[in-house]
PDB file of N, CA and C in Angstrom:
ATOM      1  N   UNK A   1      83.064 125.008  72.182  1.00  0.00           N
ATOM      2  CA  UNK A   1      84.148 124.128  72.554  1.00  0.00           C
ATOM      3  C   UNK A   1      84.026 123.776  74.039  1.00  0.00           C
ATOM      4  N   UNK A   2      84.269 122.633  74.320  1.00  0.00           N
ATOM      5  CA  UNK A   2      83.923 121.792  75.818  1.00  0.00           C
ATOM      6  C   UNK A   2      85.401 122.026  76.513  1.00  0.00           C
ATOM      7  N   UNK A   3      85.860 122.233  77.513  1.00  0.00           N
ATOM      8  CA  UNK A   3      87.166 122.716  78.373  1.00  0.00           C
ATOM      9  C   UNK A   3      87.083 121.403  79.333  1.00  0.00           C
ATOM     10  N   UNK A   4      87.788 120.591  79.649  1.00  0.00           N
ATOM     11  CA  UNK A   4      87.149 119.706  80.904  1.00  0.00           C
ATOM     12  C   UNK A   4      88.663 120.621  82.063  1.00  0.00           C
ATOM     13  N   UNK A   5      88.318 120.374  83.065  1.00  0.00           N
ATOM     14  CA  UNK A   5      89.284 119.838  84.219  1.00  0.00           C
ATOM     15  C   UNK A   5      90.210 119.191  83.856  1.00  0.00           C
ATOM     16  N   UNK A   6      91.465 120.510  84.428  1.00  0.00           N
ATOM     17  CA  UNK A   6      92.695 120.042  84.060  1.00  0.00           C
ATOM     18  C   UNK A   6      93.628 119.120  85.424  1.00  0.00           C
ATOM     19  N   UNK A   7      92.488 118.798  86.097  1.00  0.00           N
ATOM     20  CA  UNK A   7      92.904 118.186  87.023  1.00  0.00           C
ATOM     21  C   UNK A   7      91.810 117.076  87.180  1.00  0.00           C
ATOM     22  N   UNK A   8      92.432 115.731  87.837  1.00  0.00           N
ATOM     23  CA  UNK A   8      91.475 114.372  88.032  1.00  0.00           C
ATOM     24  C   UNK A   8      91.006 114.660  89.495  1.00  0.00           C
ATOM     25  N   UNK A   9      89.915 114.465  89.670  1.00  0.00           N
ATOM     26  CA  UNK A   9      88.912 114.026  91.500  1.00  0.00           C
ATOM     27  C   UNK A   9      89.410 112.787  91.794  1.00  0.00           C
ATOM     28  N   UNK A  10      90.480 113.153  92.411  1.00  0.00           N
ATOM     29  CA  UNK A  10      90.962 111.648  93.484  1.00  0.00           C
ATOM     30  C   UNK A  10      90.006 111.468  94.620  1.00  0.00           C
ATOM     31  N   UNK A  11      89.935 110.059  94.947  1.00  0.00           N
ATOM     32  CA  UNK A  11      89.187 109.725  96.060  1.00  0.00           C
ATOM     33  C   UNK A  11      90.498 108.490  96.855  1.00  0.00           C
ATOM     34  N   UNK A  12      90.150 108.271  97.713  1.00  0.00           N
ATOM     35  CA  UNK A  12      90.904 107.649  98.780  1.00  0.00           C
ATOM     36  C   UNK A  12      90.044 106.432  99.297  1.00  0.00           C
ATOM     37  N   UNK A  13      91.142 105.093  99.670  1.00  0.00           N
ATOM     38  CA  UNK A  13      90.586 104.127  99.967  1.00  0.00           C
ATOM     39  C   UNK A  13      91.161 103.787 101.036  1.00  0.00           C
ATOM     40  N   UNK A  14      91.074 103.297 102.084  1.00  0.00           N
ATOM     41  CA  UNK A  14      91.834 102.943 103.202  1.00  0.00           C
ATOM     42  C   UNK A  14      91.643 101.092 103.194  1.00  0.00           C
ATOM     43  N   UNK A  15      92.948 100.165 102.922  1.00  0.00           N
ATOM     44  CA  UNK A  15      92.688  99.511 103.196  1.00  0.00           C
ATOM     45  C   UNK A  15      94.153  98.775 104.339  1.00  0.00           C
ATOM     46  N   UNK A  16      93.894  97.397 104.800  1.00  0.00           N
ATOM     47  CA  UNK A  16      95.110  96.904 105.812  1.00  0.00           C
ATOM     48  C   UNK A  16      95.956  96.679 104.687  1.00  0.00           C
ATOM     49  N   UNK A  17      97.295  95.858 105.302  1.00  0.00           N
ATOM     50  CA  UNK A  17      98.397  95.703 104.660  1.00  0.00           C
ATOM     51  C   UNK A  17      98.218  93.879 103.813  1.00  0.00           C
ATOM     52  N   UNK A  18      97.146  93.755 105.034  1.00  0.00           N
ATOM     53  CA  UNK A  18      96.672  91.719 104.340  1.00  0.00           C
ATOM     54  C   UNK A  18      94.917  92.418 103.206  1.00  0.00           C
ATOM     55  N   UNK A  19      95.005  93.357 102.827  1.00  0.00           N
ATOM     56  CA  UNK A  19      93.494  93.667 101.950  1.00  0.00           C
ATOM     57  C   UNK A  19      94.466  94.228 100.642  1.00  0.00           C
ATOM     58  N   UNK A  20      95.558  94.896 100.958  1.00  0.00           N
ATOM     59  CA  UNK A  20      96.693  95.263  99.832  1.00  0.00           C
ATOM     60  C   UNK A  20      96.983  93.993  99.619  1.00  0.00           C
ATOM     61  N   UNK A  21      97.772  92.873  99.939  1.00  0.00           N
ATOM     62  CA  UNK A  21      97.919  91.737  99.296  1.00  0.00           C
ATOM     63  C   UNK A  21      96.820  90.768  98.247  1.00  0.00           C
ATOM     64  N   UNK A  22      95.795  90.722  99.174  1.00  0.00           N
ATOM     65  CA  UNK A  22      94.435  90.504  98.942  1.00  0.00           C
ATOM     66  C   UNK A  22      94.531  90.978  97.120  1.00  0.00           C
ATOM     67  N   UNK A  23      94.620  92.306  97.162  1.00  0.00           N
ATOM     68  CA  UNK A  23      94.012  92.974  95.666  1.00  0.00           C
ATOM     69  C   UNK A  23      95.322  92.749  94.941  1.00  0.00           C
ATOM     70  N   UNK A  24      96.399  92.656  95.461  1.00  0.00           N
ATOM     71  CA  UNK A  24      97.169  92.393  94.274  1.00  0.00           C
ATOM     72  C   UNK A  24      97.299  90.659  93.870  1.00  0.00           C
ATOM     73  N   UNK A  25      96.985  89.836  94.893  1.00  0.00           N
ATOM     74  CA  UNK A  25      96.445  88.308  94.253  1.00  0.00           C
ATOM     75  C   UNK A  25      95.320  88.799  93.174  1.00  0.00           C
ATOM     76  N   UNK A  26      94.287  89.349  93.691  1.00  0.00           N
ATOM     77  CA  UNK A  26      93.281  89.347  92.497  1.00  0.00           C
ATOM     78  C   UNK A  26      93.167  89.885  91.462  1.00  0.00           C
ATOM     79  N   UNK A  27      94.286  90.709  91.083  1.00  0.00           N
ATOM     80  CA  UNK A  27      95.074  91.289  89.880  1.00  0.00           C
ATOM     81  C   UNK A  27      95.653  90.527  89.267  1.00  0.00           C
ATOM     82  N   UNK A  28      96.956  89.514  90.117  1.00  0.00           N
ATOM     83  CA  UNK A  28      97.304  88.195  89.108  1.00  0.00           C
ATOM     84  C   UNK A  28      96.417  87.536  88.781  1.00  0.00           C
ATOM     85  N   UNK A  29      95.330  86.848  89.060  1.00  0.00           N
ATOM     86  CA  UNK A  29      94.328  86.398  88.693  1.00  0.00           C
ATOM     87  C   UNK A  29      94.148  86.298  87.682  1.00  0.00           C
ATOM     88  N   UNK A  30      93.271  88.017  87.806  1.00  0.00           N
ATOM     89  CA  UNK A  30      92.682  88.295  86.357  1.00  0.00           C
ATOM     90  C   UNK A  30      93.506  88.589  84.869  1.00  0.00           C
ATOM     91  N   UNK A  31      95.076  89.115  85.240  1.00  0.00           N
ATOM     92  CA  UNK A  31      95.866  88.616  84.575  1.00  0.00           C
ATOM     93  C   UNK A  31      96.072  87.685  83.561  1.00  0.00           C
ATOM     94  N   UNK A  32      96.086  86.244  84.715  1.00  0.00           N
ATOM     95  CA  UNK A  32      96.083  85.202  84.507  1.00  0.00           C
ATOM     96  C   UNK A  32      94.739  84.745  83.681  1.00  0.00           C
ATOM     97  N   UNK A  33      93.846  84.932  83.652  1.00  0.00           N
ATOM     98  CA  UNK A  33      92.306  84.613  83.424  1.00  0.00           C
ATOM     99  C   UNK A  33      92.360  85.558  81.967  1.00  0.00           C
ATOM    100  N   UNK A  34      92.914  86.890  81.760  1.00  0.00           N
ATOM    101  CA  UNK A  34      92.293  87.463  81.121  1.00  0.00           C
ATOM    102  C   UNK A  34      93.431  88.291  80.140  1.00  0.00           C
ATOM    103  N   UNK A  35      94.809  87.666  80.430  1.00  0.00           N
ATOM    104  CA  UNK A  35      95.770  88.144  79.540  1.00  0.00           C
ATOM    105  C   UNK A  35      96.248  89.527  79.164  1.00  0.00           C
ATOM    106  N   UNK A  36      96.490  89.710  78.240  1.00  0.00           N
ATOM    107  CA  UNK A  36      96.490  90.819  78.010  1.00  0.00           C
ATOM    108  C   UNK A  36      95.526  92.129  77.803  1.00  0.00           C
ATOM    109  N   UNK A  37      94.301  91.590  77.367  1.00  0.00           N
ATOM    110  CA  UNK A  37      93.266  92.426  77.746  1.00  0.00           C
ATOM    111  C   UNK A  37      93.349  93.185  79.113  1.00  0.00           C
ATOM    112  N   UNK A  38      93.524  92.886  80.270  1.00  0.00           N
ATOM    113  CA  UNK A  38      93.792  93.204  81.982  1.00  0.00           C
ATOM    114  C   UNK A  38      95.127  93.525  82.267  1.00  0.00           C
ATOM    115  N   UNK A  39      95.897  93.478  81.663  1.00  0.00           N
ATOM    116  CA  UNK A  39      97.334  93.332  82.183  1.00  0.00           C
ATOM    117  C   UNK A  39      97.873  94.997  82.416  1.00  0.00           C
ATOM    118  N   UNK A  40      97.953  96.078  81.209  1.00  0.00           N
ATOM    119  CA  UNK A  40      98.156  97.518  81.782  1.00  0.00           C
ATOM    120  C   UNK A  40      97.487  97.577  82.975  1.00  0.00           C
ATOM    121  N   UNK A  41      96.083  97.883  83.056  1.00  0.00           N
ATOM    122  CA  UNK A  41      94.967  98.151  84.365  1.00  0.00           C
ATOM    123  C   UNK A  41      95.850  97.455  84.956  1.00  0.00           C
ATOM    124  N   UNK A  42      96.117  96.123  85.465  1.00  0.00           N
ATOM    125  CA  UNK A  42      96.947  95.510  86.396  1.00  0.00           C
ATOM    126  C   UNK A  42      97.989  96.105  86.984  1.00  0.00           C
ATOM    127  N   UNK A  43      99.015  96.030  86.134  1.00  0.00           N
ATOM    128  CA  UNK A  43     100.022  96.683  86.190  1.00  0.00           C
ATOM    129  C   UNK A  43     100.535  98.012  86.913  1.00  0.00           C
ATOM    130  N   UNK A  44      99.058  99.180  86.315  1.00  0.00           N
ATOM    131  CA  UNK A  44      99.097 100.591  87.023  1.00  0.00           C
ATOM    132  C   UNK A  44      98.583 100.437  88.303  1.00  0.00           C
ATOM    133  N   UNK A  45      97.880  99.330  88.661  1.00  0.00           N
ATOM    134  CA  UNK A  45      97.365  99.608  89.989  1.00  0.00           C
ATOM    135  C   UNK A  45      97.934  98.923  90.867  1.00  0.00           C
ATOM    136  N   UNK A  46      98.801  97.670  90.911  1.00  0.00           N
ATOM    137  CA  UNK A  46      99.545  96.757  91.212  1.00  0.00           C
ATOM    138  C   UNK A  46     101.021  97.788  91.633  1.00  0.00           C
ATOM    139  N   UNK A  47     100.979  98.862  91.049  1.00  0.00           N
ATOM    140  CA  UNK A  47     102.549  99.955  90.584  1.00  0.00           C
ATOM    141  C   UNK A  47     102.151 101.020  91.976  1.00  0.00           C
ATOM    142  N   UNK A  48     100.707 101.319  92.169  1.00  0.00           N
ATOM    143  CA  UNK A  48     100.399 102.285  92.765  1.00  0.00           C
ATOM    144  C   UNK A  48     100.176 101.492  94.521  1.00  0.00           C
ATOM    145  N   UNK A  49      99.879 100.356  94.752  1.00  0.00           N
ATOM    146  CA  UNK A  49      99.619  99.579  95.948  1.00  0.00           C
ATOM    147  C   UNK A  49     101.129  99.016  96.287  1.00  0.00           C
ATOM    148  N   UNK A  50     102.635  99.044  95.366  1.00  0.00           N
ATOM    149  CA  UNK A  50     103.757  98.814  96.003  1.00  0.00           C
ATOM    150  C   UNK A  50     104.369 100.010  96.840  1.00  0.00           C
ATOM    151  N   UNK A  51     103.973 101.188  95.867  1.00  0.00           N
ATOM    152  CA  UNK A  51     104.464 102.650  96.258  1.00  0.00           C
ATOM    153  C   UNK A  51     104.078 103.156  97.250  1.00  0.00           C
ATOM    154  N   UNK A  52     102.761 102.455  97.749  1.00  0.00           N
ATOM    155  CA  UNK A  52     102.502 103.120  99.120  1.00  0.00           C
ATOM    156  C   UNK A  52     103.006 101.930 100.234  1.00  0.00           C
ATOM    157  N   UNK A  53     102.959 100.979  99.587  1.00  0.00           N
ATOM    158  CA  UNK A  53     103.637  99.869 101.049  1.00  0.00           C
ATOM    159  C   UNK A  53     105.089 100.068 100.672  1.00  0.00           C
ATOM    160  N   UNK A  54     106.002 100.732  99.914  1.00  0.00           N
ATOM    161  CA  UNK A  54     107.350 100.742  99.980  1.00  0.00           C
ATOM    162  C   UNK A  54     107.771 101.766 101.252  1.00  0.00           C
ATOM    163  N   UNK A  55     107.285 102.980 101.397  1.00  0.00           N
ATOM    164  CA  UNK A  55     108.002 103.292 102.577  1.00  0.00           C
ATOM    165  C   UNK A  55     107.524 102.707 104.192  1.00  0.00           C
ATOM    166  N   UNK A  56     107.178 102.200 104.400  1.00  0.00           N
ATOM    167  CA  UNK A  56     106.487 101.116 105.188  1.00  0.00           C
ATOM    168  C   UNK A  56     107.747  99.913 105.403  1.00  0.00           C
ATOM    169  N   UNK A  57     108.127  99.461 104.757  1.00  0.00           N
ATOM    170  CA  UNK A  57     109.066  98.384 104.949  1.00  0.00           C
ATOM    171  C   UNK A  57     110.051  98.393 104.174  1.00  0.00           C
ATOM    172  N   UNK A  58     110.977  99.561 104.806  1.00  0.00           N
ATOM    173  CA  UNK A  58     112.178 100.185 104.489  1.00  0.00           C
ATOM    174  C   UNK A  58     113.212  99.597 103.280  1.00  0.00           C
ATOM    175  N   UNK A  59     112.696  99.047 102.328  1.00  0.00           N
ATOM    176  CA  UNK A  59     113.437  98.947 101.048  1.00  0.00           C
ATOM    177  C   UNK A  59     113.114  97.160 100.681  1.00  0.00           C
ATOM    178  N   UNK A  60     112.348  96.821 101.808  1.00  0.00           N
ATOM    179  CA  UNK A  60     112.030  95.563 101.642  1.00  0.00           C
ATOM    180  C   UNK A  60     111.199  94.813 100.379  1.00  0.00           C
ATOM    181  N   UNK A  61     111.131  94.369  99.702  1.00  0.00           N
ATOM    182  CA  UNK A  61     110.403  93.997  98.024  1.00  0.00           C
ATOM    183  C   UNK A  61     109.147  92.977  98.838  1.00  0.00           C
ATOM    184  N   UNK A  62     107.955  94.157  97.736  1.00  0.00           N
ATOM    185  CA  UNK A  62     106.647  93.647  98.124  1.00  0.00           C
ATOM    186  C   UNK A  62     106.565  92.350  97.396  1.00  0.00           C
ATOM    187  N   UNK A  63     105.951  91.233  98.094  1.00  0.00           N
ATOM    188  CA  UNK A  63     105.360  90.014  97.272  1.00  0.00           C
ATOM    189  C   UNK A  63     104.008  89.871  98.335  1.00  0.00           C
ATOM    190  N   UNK A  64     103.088  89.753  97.426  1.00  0.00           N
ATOM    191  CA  UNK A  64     101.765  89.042  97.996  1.00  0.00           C
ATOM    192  C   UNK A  64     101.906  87.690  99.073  1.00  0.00           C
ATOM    193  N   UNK A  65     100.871  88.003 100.272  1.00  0.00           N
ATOM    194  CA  UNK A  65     101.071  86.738 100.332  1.00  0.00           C
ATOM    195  C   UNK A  65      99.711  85.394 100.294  1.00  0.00           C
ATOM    196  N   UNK A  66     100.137  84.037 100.074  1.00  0.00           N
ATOM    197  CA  UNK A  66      99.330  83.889  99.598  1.00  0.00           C
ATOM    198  C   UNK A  66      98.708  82.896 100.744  1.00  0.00           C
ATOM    199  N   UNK A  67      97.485  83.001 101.255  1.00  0.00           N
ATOM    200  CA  UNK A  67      96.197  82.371 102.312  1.00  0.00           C
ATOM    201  C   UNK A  67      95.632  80.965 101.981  1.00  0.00           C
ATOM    202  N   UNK A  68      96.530  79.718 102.394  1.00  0.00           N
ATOM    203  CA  UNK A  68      96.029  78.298 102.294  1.00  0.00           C
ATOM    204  C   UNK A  68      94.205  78.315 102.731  1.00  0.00           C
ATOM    205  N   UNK A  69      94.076  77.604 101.843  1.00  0.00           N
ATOM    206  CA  UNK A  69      92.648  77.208 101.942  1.00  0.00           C
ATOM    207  C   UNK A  69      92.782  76.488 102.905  1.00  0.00           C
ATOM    208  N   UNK A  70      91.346  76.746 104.083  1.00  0.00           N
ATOM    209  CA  UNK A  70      91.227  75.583 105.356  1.00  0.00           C
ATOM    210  C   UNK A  70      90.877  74.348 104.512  1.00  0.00           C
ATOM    211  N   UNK A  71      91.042  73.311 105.805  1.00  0.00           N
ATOM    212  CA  UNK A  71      90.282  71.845 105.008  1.00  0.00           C
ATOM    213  C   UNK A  71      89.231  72.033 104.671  1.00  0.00           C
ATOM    214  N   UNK A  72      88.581  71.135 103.003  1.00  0.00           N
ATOM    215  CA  UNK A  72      87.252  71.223 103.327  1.00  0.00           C
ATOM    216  C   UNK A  72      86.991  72.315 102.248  1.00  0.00           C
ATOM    217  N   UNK A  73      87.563  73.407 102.028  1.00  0.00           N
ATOM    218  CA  UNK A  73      87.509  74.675 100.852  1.00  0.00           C
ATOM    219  C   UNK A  73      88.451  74.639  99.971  1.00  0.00           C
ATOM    220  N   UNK A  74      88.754  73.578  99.062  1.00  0.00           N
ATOM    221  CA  UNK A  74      89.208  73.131  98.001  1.00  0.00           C
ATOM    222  C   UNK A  74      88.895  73.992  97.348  1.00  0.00           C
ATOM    223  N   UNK A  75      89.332  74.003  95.457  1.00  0.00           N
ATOM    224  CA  UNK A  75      88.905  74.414  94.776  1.00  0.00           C
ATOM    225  C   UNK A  75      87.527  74.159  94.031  1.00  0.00           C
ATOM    226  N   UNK A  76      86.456  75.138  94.247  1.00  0.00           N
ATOM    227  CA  UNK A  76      85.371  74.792  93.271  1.00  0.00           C
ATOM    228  C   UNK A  76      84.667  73.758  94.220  1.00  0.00           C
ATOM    229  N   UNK A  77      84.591  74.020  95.311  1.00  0.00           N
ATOM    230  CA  UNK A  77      83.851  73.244  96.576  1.00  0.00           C
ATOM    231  C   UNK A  77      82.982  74.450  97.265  1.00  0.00           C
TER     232      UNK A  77
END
């Protein structure tokens, strides 16, 4: 009989507060792109990147924000 580890190997990522926005745009995305297939995964990790920017900005509600394309970098250009 195989026993695994009753505990998970966390690893740690350090990213800014505009690279947290960053990944949760590219979560709606794929969302968006990929429905329900993506949407839990989304969801849990989207759940885990509010919880650490919630005590950070004292009760304030996270929303992404979102980075106008310069002129010139249209879509699909």
């Amino acid at each position: 009989m195989i026993k695994y580890n009753s505990y998970i190997d966390m690893k740690s990522i350090d990213f800014t507060d505009n690279e947290l926005n960053i990944l949760v745009q590219l979560l709606d995305i794929a969302v968006k792109a990929q429905g329900l297939n993506v949407a839990e995964a989304a969801v849990v990790l989207a759940r885990k990147v509010a919880a650490v920017n919630q005590p950070e900005q004292d009760g304030e509600v996270f929303e992404p924000t979102i980075v106008p394309a310069e002129e010139g970098e249209e879509k699909g250009e």
